[in-house]
PDB file of N, CA and C in Angstrom:
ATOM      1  N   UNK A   1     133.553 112.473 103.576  1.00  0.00           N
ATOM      2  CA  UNK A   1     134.249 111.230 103.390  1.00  0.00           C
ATOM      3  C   UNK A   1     135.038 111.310 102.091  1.00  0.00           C
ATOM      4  N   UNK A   2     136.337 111.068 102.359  1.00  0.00           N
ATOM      5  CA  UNK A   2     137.014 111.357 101.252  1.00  0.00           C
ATOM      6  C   UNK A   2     137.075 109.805  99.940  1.00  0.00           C
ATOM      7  N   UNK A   3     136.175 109.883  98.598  1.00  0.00           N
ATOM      8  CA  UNK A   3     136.415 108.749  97.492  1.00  0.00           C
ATOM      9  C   UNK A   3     137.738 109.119  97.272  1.00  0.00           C
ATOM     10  N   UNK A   4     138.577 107.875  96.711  1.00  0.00           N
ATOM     11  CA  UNK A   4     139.409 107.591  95.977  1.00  0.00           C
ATOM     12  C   UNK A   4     138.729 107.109  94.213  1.00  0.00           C
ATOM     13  N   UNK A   5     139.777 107.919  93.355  1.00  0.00           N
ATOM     14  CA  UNK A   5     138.831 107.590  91.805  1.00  0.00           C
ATOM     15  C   UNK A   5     137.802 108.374  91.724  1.00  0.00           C
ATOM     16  N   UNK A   6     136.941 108.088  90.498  1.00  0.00           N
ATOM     17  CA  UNK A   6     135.734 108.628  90.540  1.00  0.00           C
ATOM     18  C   UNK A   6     134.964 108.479  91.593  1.00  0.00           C
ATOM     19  N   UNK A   7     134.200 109.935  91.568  1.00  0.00           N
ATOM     20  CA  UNK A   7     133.010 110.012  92.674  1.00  0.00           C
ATOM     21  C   UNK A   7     131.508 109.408  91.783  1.00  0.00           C
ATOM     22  N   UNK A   8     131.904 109.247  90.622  1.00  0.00           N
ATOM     23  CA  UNK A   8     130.113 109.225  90.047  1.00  0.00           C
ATOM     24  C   UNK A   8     130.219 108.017  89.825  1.00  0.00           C
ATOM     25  N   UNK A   9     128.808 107.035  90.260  1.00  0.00           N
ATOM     26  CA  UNK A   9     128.892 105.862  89.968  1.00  0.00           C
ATOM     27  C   UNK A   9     127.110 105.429  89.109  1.00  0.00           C
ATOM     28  N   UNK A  10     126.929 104.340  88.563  1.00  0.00           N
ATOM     29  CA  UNK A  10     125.654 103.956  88.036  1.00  0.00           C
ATOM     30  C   UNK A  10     125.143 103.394  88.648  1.00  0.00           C
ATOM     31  N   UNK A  11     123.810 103.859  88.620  1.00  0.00           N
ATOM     32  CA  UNK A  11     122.571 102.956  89.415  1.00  0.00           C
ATOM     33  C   UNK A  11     122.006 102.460  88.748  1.00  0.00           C
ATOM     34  N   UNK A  12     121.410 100.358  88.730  1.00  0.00           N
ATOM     35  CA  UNK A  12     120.826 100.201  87.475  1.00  0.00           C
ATOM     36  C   UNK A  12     119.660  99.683  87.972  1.00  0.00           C
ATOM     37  N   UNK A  13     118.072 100.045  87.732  1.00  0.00           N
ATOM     38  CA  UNK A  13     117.031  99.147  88.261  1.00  0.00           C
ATOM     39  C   UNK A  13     116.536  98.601  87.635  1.00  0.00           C
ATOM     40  N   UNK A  14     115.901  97.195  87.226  1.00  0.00           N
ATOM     41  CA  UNK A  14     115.258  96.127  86.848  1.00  0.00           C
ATOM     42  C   UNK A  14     113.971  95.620  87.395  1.00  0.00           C
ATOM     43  N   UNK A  15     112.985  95.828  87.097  1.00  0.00           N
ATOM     44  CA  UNK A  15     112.116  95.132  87.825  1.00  0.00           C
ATOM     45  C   UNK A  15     110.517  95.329  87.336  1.00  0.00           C
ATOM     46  N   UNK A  16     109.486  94.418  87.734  1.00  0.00           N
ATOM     47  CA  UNK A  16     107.916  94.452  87.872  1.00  0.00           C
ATOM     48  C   UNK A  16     107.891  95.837  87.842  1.00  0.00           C
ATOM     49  N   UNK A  17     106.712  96.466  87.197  1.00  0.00           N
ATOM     50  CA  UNK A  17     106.377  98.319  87.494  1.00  0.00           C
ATOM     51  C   UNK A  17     105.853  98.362  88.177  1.00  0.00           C
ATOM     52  N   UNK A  18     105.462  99.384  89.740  1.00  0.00           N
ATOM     53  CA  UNK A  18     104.878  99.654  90.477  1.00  0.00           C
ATOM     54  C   UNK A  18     104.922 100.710  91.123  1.00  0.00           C
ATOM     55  N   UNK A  19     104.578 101.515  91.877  1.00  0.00           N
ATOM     56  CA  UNK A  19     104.368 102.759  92.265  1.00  0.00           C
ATOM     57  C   UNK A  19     105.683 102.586  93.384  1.00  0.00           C
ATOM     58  N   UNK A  20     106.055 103.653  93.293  1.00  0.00           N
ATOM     59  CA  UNK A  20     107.286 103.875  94.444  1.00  0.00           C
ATOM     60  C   UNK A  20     108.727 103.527  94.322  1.00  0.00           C
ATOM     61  N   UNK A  21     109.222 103.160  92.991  1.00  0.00           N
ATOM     62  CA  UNK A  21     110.490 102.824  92.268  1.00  0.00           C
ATOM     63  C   UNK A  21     111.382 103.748  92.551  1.00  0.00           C
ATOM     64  N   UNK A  22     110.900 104.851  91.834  1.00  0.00           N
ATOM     65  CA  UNK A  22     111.991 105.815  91.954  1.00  0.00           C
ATOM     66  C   UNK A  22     112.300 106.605  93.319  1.00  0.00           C
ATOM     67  N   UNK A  23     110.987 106.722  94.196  1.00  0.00           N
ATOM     68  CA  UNK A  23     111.160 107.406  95.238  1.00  0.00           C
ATOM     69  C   UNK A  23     112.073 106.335  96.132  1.00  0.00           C
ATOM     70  N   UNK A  24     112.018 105.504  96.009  1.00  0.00           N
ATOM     71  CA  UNK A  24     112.501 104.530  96.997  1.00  0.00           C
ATOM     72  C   UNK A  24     114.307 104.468  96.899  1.00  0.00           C
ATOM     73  N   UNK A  25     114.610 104.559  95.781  1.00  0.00           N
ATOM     74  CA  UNK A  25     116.560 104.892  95.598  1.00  0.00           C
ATOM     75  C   UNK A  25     116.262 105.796  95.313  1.00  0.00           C
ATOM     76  N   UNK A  26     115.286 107.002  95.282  1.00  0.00           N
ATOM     77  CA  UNK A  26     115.982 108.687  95.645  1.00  0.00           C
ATOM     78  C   UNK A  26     116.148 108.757  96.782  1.00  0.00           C
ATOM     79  N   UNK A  27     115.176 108.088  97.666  1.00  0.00           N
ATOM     80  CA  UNK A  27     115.144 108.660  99.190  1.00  0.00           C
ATOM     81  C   UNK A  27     116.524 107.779  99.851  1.00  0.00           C
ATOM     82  N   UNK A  28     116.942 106.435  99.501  1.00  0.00           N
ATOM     83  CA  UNK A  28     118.248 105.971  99.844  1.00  0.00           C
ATOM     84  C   UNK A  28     119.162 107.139  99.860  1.00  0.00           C
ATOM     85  N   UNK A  29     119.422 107.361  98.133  1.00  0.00           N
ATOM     86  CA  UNK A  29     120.603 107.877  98.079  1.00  0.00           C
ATOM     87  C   UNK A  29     120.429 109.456  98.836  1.00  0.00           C
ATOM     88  N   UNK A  30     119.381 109.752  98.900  1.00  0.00           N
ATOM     89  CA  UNK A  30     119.508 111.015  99.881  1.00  0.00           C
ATOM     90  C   UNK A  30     119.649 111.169 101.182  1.00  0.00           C
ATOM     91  N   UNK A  31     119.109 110.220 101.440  1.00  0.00           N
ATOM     92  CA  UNK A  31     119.751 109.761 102.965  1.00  0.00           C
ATOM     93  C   UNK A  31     121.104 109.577 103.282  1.00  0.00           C
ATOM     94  N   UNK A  32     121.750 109.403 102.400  1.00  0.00           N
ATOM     95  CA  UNK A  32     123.275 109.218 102.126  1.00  0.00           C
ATOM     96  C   UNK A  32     124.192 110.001 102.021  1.00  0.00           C
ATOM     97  N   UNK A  33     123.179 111.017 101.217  1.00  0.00           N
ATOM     98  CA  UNK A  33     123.974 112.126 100.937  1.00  0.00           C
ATOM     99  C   UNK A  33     124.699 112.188  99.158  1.00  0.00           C
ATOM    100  N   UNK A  34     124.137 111.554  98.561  1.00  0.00           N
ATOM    101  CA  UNK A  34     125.003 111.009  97.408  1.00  0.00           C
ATOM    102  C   UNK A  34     123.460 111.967  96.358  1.00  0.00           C
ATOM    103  N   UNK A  35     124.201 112.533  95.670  1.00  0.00           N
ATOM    104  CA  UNK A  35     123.681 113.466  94.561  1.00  0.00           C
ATOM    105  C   UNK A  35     123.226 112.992  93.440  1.00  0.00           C
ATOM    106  N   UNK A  36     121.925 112.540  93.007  1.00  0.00           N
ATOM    107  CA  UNK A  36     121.438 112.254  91.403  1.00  0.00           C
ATOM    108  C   UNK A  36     122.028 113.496  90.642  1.00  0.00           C
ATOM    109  N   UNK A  37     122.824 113.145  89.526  1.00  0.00           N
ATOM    110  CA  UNK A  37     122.946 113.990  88.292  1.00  0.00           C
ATOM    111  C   UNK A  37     122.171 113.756  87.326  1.00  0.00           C
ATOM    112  N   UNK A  38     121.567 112.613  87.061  1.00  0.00           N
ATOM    113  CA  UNK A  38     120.846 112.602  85.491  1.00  0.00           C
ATOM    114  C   UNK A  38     119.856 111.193  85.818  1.00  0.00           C
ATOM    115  N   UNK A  39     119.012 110.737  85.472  1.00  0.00           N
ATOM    116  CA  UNK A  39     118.337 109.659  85.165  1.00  0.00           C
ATOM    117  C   UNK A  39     117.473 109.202  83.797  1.00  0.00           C
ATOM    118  N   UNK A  40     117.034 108.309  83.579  1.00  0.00           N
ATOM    119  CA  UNK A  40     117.001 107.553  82.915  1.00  0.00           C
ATOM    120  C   UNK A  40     115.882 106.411  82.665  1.00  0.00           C
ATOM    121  N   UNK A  41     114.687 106.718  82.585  1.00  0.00           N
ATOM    122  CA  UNK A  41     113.959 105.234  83.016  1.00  0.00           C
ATOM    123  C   UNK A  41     112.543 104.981  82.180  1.00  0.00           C
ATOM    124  N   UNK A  42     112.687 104.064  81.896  1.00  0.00           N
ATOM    125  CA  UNK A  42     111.608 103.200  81.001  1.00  0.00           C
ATOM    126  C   UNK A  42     110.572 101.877  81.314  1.00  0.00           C
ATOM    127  N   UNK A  43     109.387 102.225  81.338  1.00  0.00           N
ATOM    128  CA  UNK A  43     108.768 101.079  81.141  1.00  0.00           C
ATOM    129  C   UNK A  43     108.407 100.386  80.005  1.00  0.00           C
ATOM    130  N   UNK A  44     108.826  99.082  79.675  1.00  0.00           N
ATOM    131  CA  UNK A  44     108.762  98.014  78.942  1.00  0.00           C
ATOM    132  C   UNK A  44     107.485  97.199  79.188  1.00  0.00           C
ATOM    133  N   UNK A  45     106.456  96.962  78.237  1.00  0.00           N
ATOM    134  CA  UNK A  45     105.829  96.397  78.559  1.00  0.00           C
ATOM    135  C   UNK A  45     105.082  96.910  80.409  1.00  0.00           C
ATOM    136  N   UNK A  46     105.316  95.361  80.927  1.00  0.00           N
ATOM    137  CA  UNK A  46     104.918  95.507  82.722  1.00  0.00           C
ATOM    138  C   UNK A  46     106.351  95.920  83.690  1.00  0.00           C
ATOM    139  N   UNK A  47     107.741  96.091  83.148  1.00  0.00           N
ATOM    140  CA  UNK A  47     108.225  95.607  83.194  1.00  0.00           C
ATOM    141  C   UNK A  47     109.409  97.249  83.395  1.00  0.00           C
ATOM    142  N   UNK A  48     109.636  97.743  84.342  1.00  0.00           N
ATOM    143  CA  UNK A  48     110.628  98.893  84.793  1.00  0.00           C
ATOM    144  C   UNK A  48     111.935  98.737  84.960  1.00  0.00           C
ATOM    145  N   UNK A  49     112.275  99.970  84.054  1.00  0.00           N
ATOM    146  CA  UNK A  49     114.020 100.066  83.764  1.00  0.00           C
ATOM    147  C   UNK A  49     114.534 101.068  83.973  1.00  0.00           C
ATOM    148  N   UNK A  50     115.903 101.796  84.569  1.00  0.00           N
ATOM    149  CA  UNK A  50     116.452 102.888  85.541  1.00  0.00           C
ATOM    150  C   UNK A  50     117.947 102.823  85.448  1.00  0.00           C
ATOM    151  N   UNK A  51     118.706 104.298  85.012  1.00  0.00           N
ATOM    152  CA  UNK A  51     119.584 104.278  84.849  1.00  0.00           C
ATOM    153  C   UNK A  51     119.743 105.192  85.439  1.00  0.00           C
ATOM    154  N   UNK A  52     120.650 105.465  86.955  1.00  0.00           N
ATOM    155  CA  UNK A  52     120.863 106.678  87.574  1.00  0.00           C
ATOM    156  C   UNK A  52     122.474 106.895  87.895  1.00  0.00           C
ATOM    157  N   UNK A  53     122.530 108.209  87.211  1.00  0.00           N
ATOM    158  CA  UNK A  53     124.105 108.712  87.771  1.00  0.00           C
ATOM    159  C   UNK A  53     123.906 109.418  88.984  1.00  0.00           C
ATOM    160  N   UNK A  54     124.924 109.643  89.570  1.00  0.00           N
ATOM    161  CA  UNK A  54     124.965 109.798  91.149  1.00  0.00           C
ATOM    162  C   UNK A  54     126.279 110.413  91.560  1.00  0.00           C
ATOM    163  N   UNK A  55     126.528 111.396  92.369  1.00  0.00           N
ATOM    164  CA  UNK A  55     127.802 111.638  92.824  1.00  0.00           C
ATOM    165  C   UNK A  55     127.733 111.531  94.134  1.00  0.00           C
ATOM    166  N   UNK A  56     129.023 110.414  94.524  1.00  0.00           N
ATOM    167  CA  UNK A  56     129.360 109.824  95.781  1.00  0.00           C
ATOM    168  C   UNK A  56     130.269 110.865  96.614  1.00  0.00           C
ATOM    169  N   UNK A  57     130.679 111.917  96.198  1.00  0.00           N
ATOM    170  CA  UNK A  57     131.866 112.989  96.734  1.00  0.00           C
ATOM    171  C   UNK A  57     131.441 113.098  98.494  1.00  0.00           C
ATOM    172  N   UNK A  58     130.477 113.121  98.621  1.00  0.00           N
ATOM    173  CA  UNK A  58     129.522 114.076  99.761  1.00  0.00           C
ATOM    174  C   UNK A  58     128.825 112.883 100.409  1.00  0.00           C
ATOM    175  N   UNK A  59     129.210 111.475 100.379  1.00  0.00           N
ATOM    176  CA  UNK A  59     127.898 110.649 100.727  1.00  0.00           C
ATOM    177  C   UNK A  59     128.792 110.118 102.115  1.00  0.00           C
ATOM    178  N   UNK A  60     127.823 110.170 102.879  1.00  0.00           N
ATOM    179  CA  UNK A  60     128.339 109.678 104.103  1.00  0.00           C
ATOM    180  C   UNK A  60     128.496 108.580 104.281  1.00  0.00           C
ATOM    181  N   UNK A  61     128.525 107.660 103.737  1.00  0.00           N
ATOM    182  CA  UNK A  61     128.931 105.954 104.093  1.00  0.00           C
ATOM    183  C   UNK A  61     130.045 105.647 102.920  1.00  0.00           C
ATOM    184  N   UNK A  62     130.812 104.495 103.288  1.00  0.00           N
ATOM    185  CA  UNK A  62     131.481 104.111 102.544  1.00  0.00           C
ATOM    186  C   UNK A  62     130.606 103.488 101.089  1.00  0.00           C
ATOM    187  N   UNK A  63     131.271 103.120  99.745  1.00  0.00           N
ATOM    188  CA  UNK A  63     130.580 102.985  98.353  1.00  0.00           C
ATOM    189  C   UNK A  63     130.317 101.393  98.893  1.00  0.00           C
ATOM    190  N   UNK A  64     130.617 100.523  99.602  1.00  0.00           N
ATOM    191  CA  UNK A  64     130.035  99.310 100.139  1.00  0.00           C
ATOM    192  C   UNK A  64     128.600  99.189 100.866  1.00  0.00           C
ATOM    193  N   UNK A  65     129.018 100.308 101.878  1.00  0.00           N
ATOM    194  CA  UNK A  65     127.032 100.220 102.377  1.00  0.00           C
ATOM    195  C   UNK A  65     126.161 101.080 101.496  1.00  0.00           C
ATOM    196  N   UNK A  66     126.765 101.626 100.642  1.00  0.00           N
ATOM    197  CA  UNK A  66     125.510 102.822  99.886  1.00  0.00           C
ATOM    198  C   UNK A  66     125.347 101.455  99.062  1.00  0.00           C
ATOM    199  N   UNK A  67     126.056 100.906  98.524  1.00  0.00           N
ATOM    200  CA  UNK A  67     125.590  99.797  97.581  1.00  0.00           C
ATOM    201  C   UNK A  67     124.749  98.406  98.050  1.00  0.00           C
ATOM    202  N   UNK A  68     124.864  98.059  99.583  1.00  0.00           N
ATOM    203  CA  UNK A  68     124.079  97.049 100.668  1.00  0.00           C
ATOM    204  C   UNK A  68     122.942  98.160 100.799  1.00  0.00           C
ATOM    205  N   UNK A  69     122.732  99.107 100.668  1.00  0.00           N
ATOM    206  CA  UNK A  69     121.365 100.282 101.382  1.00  0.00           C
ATOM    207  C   UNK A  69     120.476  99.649 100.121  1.00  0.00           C
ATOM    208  N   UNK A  70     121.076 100.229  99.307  1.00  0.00           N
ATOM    209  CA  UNK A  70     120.194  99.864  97.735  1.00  0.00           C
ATOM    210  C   UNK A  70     119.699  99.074  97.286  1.00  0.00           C
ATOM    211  N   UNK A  71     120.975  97.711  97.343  1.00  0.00           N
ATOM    212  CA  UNK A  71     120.721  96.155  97.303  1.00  0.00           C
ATOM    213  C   UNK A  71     119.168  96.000  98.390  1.00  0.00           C
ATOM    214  N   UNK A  72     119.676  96.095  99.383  1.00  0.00           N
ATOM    215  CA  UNK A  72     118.358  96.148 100.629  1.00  0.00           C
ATOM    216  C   UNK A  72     117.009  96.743 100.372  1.00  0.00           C
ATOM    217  N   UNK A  73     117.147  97.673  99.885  1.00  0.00           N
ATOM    218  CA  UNK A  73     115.750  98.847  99.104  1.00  0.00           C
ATOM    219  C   UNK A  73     115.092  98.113  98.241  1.00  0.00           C
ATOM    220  N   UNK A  74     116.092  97.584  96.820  1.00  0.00           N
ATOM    221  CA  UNK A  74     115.225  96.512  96.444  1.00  0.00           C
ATOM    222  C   UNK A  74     114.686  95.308  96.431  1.00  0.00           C
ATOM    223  N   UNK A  75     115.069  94.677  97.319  1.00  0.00           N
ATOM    224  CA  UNK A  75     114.409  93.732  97.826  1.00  0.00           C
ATOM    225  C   UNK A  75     113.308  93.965  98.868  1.00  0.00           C
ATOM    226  N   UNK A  76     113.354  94.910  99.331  1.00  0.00           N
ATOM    227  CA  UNK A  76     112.047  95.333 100.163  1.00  0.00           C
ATOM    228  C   UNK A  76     110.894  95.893  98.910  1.00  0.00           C
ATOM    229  N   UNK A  77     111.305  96.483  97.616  1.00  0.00           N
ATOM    230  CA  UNK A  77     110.267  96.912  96.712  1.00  0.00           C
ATOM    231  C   UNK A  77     110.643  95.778  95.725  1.00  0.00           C
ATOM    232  N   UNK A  78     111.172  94.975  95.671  1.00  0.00           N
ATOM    233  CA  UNK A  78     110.704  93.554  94.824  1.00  0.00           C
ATOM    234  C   UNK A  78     111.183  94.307  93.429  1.00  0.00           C
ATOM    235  N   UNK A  79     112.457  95.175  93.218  1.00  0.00           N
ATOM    236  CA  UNK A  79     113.345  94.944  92.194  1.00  0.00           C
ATOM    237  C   UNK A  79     114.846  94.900  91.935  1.00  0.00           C
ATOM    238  N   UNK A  80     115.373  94.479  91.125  1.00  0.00           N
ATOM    239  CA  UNK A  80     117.007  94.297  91.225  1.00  0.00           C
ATOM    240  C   UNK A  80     117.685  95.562  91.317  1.00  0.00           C
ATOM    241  N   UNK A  81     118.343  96.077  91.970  1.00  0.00           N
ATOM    242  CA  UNK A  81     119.575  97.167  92.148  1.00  0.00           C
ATOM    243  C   UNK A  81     120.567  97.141  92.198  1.00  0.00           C
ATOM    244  N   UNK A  82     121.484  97.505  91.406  1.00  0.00           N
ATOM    245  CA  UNK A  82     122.805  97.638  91.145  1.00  0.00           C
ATOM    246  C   UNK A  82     123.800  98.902  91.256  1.00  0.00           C
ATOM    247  N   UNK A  83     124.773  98.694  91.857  1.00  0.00           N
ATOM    248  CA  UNK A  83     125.438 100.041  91.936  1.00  0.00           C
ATOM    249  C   UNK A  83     127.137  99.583  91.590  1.00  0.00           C
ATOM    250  N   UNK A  84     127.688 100.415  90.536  1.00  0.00           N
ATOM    251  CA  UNK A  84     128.955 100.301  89.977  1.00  0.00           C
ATOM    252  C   UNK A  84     129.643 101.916  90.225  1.00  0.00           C
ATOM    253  N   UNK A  85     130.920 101.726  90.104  1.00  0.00           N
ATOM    254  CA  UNK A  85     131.738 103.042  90.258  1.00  0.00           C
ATOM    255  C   UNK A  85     131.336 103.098  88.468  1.00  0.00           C
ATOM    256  N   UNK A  86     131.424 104.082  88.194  1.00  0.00           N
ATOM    257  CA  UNK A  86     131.121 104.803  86.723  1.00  0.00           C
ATOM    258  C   UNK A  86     132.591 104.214  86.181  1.00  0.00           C
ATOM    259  N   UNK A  87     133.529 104.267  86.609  1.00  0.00           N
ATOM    260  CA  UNK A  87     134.588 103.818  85.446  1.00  0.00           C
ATOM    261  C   UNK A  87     134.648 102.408  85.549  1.00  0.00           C
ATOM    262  N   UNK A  88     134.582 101.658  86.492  1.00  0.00           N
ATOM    263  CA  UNK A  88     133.855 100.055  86.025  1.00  0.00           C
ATOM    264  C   UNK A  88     133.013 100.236  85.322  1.00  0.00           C
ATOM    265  N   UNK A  89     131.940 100.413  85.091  1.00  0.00           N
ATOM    266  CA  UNK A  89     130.605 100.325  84.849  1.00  0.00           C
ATOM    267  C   UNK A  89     131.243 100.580  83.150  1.00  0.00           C
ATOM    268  N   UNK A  90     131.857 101.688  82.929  1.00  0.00           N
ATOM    269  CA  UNK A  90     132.633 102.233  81.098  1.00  0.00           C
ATOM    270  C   UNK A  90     133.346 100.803  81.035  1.00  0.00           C
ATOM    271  N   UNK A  91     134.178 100.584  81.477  1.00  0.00           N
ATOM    272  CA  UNK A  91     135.167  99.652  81.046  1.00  0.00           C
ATOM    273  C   UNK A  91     134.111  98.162  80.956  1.00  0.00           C
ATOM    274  N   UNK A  92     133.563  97.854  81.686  1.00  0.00           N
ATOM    275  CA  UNK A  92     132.563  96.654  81.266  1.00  0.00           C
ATOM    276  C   UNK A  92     131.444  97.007  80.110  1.00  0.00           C
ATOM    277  N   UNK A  93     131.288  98.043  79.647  1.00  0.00           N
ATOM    278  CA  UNK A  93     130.264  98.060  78.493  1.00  0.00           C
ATOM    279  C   UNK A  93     130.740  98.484  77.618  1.00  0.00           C
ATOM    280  N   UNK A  94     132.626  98.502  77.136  1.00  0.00           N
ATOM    281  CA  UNK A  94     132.784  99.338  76.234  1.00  0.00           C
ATOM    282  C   UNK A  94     132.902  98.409  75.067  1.00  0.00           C
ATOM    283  N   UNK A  95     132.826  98.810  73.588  1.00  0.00           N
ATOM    284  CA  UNK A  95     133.108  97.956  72.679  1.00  0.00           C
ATOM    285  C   UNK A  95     134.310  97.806  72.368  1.00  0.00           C
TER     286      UNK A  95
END
């Protein structure tokens, strides 16, 4: 599937800590076809945090349902998921 723009986008998770966080948007995005490059993740307190880069080059769905797959994932594991194209994601956090 051919992206337009960047292929790498951010994954951001928020949520309660519990067993199965990370497997749960690895196994999305692998199902997808979409490549982890780097991650990122911290527990706070009770309280789990996740920063995943990803390359969309190779992912078989359009960047709308990989981002409804995810959205969907966490609400079935009861945390927030977010998915931005990487150059949104720069331009909204830059100083």
């Amino acid at each position: 599937m051919q992206v337009k723009g960047s292929t790498r986008i951010v994954v951001t998770v928020v949520g309660k800590d519990k067993v199965g966080i990370i497997a749960g948007v690895a196994n999305v995005l692998s199902e997808l076809n979409a490549n982890i490059l780097d991650i990122s993740q911290t527990i706070l307190q009770d309280f789990f945090t996740m920063i995943m880069i990803a390359d969309i080059a190779k992912c078989n769905v359009d960047f709308n349902t990989l981002k409804t797959r995810l959205e969907d994932k966490g609400q079935d594991i009861g945390v927030k998921i977010s998915a931005q194209h990487e150059d949104v994601f720069q331009f909204m956090h830059r100083i």
